[in-house]
N, C-alpha and C. Protein backbone atom coordinates (compact mmCIF):
# COMPACT_ATOMS: atom_id res chain seq x y z
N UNK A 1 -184.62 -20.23 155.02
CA UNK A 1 -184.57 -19.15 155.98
C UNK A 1 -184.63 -19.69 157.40
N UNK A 2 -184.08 -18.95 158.37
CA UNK A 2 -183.76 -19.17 159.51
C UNK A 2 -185.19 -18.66 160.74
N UNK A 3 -185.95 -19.05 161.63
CA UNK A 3 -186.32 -18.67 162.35
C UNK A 3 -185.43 -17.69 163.54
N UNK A 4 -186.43 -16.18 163.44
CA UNK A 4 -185.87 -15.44 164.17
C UNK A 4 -186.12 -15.21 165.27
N UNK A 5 -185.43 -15.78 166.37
CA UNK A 5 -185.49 -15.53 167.87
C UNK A 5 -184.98 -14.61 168.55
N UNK A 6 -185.83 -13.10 168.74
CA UNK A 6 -184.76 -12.26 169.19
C UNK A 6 -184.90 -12.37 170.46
N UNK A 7 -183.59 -12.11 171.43
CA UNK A 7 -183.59 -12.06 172.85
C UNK A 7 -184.83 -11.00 173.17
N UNK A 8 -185.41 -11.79 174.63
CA UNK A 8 -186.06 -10.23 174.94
C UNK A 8 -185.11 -9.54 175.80
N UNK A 9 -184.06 -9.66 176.27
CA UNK A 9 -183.41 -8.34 176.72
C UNK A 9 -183.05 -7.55 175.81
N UNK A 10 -182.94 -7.80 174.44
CA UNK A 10 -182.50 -7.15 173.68
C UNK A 10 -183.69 -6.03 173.17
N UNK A 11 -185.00 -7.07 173.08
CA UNK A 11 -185.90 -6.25 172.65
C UNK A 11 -186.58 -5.26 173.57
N UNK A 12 -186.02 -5.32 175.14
CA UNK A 12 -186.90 -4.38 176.17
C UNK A 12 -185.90 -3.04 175.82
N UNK A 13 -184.79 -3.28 175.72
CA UNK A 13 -183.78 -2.32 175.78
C UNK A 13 -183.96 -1.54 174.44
N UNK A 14 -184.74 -2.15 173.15
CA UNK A 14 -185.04 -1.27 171.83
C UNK A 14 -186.15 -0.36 172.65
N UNK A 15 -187.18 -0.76 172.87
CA UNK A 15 -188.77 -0.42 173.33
C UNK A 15 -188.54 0.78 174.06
N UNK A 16 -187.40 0.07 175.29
CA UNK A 16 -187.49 1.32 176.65
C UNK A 16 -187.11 2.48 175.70
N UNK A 17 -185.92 3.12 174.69
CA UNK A 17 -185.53 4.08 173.88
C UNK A 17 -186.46 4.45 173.01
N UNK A 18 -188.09 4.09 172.86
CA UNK A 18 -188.04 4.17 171.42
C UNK A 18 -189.44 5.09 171.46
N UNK A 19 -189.56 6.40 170.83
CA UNK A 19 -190.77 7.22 170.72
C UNK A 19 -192.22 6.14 170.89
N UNK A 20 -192.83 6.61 172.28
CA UNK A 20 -194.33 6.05 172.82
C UNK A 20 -195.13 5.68 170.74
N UNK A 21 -194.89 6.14 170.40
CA UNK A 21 -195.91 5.76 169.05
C UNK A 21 -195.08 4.77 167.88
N UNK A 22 -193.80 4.31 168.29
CA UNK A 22 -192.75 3.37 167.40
C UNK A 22 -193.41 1.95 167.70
N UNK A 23 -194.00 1.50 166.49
CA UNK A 23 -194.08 0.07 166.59
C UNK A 23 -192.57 -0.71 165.84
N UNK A 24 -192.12 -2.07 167.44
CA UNK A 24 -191.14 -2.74 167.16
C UNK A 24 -191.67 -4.34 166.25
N UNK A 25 -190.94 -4.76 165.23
CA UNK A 25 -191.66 -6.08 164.72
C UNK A 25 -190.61 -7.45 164.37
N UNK A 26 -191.08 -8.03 164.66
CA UNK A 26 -189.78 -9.01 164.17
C UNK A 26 -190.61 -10.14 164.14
N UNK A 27 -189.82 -10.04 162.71
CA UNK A 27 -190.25 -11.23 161.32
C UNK A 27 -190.46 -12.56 162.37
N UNK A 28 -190.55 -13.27 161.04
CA UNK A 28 -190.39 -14.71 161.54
C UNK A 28 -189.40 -15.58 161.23
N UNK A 29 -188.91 -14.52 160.38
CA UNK A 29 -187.15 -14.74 159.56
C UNK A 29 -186.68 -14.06 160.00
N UNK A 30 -185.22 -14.54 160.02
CA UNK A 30 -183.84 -13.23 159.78
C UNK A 30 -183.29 -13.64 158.63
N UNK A 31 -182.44 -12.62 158.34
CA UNK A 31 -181.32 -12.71 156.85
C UNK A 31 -180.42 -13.51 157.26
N UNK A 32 -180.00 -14.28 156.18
CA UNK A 32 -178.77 -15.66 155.93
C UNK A 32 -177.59 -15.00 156.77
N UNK A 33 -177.43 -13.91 156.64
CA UNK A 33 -175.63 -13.60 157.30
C UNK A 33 -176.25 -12.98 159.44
N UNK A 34 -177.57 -12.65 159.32
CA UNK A 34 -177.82 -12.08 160.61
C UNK A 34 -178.33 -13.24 161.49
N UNK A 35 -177.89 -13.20 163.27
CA UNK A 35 -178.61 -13.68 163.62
C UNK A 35 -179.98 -13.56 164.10
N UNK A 36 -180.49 -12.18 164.57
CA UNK A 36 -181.78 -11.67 164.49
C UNK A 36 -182.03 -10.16 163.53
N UNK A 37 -183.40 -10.26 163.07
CA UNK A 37 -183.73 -8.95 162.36
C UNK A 37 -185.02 -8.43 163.70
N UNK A 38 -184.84 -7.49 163.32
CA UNK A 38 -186.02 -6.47 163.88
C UNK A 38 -186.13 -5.26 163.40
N UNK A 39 -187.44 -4.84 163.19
CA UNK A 39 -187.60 -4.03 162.45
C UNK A 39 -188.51 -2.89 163.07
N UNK A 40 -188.04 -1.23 163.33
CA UNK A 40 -188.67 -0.55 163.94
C UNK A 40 -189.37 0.54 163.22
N UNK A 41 -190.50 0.48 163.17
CA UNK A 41 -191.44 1.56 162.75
C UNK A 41 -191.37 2.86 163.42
N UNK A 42 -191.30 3.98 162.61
CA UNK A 42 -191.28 5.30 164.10
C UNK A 42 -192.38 6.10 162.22
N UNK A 43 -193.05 7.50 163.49
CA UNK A 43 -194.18 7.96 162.61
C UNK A 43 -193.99 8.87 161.28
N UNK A 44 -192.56 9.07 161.52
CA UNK A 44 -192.07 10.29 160.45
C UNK A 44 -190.49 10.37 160.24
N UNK A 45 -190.51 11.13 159.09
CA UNK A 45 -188.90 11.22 158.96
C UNK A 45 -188.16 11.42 159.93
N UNK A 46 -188.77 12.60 160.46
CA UNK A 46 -187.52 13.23 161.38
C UNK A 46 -187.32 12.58 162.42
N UNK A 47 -188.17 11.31 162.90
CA UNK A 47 -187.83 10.29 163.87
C UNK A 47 -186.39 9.26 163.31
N UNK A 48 -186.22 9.52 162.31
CA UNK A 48 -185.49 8.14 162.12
C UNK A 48 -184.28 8.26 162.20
N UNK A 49 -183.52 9.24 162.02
CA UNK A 49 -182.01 9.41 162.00
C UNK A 49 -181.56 9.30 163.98
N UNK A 50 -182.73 9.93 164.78
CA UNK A 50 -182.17 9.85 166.17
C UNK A 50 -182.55 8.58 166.89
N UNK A 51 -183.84 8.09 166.07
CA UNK A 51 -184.01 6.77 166.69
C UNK A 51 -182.58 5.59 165.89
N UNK A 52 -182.88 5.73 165.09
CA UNK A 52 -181.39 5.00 164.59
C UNK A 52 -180.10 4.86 165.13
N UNK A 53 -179.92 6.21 165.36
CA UNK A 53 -178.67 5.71 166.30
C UNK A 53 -178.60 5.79 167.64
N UNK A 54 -179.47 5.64 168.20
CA UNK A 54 -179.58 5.23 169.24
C UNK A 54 -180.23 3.94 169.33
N UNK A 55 -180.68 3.08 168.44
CA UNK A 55 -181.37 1.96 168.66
C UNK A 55 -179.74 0.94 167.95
N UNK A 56 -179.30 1.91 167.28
CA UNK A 56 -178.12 1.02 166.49
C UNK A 56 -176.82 0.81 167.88
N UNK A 57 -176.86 1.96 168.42
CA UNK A 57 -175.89 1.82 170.11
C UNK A 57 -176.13 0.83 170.16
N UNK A 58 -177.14 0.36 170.72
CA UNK A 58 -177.63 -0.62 171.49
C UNK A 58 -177.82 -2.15 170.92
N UNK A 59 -177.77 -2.05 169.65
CA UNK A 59 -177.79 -3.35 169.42
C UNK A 59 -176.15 -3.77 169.31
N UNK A 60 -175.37 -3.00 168.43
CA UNK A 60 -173.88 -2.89 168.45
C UNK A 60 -173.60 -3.68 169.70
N UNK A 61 -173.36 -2.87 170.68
CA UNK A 61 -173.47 -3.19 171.98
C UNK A 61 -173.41 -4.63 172.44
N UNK A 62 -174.82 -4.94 172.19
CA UNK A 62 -175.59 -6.33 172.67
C UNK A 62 -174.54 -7.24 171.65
N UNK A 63 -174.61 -6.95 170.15
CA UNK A 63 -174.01 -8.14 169.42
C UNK A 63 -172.71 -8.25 169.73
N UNK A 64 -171.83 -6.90 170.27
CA UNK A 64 -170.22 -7.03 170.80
C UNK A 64 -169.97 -8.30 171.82
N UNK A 65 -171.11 -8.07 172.72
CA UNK A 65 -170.95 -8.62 174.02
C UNK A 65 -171.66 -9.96 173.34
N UNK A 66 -171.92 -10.27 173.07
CA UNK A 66 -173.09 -12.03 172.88
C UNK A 66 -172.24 -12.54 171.25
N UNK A 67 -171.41 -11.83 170.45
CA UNK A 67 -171.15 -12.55 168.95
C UNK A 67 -172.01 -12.27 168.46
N UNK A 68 -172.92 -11.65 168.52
CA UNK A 68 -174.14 -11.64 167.28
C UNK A 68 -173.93 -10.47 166.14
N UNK A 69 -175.11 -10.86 165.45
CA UNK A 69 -175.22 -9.91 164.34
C UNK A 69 -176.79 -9.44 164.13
N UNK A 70 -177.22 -8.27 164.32
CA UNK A 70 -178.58 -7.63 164.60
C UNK A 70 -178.95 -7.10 163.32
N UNK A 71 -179.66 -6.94 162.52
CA UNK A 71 -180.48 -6.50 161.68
C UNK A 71 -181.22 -5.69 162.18
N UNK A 72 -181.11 -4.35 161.80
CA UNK A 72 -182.69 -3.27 162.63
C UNK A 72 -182.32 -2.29 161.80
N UNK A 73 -183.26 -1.93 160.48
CA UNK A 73 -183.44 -0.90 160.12
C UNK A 73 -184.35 0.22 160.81
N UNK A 74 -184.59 1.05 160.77
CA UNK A 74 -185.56 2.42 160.98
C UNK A 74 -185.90 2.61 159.70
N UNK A 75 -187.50 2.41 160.39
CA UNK A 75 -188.31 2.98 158.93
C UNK A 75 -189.33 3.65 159.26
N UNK A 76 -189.96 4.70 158.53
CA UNK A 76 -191.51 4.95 159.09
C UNK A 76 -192.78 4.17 158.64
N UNK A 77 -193.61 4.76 159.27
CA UNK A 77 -194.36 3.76 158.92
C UNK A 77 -194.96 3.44 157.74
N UNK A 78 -194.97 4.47 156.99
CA UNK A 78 -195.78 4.41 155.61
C UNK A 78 -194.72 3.25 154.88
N UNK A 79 -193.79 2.71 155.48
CA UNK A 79 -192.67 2.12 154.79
C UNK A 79 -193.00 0.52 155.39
N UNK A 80 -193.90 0.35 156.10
CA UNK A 80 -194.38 -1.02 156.53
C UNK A 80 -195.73 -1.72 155.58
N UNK A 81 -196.24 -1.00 154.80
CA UNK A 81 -197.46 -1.35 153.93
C UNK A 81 -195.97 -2.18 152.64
N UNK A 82 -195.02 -1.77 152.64
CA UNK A 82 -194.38 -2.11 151.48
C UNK A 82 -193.80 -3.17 152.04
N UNK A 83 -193.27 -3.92 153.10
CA UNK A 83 -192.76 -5.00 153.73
C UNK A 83 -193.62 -5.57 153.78
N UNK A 84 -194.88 -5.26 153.68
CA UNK A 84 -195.95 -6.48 153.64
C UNK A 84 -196.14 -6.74 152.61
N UNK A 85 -196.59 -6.54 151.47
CA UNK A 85 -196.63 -6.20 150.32
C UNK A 85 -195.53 -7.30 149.67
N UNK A 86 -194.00 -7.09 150.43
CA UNK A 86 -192.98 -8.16 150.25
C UNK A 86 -193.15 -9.42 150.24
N UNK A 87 -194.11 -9.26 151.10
CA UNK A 87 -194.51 -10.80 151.30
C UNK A 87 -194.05 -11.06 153.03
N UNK A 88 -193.37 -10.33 153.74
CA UNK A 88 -192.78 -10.38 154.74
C UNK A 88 -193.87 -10.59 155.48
N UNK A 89 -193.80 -11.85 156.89
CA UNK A 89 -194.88 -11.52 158.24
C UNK A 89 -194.62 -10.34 158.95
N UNK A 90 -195.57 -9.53 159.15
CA UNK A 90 -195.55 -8.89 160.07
C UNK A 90 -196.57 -8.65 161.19
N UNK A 91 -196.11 -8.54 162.09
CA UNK A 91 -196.79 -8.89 163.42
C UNK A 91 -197.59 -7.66 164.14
């Protein structure tokens, strides 16, 4: 596995969009085909479909302009006890 370095312009520009109670996390990995993962916590369902695409704009975006490839699911949070659980770091 690859150490994941995500830009911080990339990551101020998730944060500034993202509901005051969304925790942002990124591994210490990314996936074999991505160059960064990040992973955003928001508190409930109905957060995730508008934070999604609007957090997905923006990475699109960023990876058009730089070649990259972004990993960022939306999840809530009850969905972060199970990424740990994975075995995944989380921060």
């Amino acid at each position: 596995m690859k150490v994941n370095q995500v830009p911080e312009q990339l990551l101020k520009q998730i944060r500034d969009v993202l509901p005051p109670s969304a925790e942002v996390v990124c591994p210490d990995f990314h996936y074999e085909d991505e160059d960064y993962t990040i992973l955003v916590y928001v508190e409930n369902e109905q957060e995730v479909v508008p934070t999604q695409d609007t957090v997905w704009d923006i990475t699109f975006a960023f990876d058009a302009a730089h070649g990259t490839d972004t990993f960022c699911p939306i999840w809530t949070k009850e969905h972060k006890r199970f990424v740990a659980m994975a075995g995944e770091v989380v921060k």
